[in-house]
Protein backbone atom coordinates (compact mmCIF):
# COMPACT_ATOMS: atom_id res chain seq x y z
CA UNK A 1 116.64 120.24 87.59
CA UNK A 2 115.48 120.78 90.86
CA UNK A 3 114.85 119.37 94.01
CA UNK A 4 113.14 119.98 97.59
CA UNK A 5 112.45 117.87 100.96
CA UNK A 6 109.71 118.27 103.42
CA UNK A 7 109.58 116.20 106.93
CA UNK A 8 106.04 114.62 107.80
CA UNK A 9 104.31 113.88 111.23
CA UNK A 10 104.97 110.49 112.41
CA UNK A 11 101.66 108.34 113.83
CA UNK A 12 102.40 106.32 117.04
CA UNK A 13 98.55 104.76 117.22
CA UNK A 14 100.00 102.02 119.97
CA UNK A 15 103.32 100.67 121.13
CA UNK A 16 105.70 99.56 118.11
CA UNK A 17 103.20 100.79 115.68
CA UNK A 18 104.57 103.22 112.83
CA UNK A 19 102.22 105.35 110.31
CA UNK A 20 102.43 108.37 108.57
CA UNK A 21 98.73 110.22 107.29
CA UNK A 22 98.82 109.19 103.59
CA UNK A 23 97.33 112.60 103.00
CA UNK A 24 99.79 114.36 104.30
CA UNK A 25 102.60 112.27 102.43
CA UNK A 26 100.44 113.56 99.02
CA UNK A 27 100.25 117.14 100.24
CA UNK A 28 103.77 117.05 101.66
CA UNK A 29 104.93 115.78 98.01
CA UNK A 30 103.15 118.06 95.77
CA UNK A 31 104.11 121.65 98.10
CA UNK A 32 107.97 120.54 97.66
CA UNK A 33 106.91 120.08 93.41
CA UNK A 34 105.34 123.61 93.99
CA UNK A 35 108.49 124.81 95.30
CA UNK A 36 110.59 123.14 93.27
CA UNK A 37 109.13 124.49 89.95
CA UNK A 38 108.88 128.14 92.07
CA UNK A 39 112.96 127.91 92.08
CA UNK A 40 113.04 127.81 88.14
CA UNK A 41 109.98 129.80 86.88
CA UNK A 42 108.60 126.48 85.44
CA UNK A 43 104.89 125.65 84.63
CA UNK A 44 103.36 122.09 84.81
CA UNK A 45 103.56 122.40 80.74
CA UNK A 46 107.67 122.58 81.03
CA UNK A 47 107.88 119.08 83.55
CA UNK A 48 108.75 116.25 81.38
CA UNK A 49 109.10 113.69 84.52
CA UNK A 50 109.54 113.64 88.34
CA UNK A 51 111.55 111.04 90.72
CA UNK A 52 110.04 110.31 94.13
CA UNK A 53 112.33 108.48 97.09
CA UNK A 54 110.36 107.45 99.94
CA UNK A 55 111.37 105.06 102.36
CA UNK A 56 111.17 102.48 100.55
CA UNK A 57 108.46 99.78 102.28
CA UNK A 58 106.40 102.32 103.58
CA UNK A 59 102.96 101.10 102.43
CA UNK A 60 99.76 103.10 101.68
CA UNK A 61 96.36 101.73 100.23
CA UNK A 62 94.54 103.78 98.13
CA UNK A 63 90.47 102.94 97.08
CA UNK A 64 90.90 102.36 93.71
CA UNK A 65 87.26 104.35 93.26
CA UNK A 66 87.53 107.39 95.35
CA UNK A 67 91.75 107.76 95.56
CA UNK A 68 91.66 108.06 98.67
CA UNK A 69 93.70 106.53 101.67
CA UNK A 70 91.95 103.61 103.16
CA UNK A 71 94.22 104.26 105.99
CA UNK A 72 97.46 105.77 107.14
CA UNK A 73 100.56 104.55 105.62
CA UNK A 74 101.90 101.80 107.18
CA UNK A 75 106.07 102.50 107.99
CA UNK A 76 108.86 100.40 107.67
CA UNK A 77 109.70 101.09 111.19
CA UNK A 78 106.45 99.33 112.38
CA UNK A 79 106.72 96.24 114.22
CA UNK A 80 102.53 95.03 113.97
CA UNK A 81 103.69 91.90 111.70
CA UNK A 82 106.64 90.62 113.92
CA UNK A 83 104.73 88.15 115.42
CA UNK A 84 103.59 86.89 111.54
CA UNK A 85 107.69 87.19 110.63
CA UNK A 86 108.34 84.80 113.96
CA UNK A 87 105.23 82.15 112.87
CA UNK A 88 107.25 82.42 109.31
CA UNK A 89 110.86 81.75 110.85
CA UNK A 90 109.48 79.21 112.83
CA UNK A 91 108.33 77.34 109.96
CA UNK A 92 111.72 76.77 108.44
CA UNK A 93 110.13 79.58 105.82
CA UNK A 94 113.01 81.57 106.04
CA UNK A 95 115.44 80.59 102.48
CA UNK A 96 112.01 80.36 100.90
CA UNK A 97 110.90 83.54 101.75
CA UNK A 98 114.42 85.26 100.24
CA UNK A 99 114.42 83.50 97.51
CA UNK A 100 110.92 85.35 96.56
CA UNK A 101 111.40 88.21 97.79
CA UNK A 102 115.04 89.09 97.59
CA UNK A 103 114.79 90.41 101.01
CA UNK A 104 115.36 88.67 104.49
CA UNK A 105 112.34 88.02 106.13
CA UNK A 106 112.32 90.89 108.93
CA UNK A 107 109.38 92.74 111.13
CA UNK A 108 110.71 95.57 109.20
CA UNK A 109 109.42 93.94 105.80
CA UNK A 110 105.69 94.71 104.87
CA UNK A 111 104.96 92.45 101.93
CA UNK A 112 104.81 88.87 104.06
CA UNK A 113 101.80 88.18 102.84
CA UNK A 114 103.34 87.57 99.84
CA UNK A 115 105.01 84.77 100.96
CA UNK A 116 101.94 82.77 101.95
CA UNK A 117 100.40 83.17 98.07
């Protein structure tokens, strides 16, 4: 087993706005699998599985024709949806929301649209 880490360029595209380049996430991941397999002489023939860790709700879209990014991954850190998560507290939406989701309804949280299905 081996294992290998790579830091990626954060995207600031306006105030409290967080994105990574989903293309860069993909390249990032499969240089530190290069690597990885360098370390140990191994082929793509002698990998049974891989485990990824990201940061957990960081969010990409991918077009399910071409596989590519529709845009830049969206990152936990990003703060575009607070104003939805307020609307949602407001409502009393709050215990619902957890009870769904597991998760307390924060900016931090991308899946709120969830909620409203």
């Amino acid at each position: 087993m081996q294992r290998g880490t790579e830091g990626i360029y954060t995207v600031l595209p306006q105030p409290g706005w967080v994105e990574h380049d989903a293309d860069e996430i993909w390249a990032s991941m499969l240089g530190v699998a290069v690597e990885a397999m360098n370390m140990i002489n191994a082929t793509a023939e002698d990998i049974a599985a891989i485990g990824i860790t990201n940061q957990r709700e960081t969010t990409i879209v991918w077009d399910k024709e071409t596989g590519e990014p529709i845009h830049h991954a969206i990152v936990w850190q990003c703060r575009r949806t607070s104003e939805y998560c307020d609307t949602l507290k407001e409502k009393g939406l709050t215990d619902k929301f957890r009870e769904k989701q597991v998760l307390s309804l924060m900016h931090i949280f991308r899946h709120e649209g969830k909620m409203a299905a």
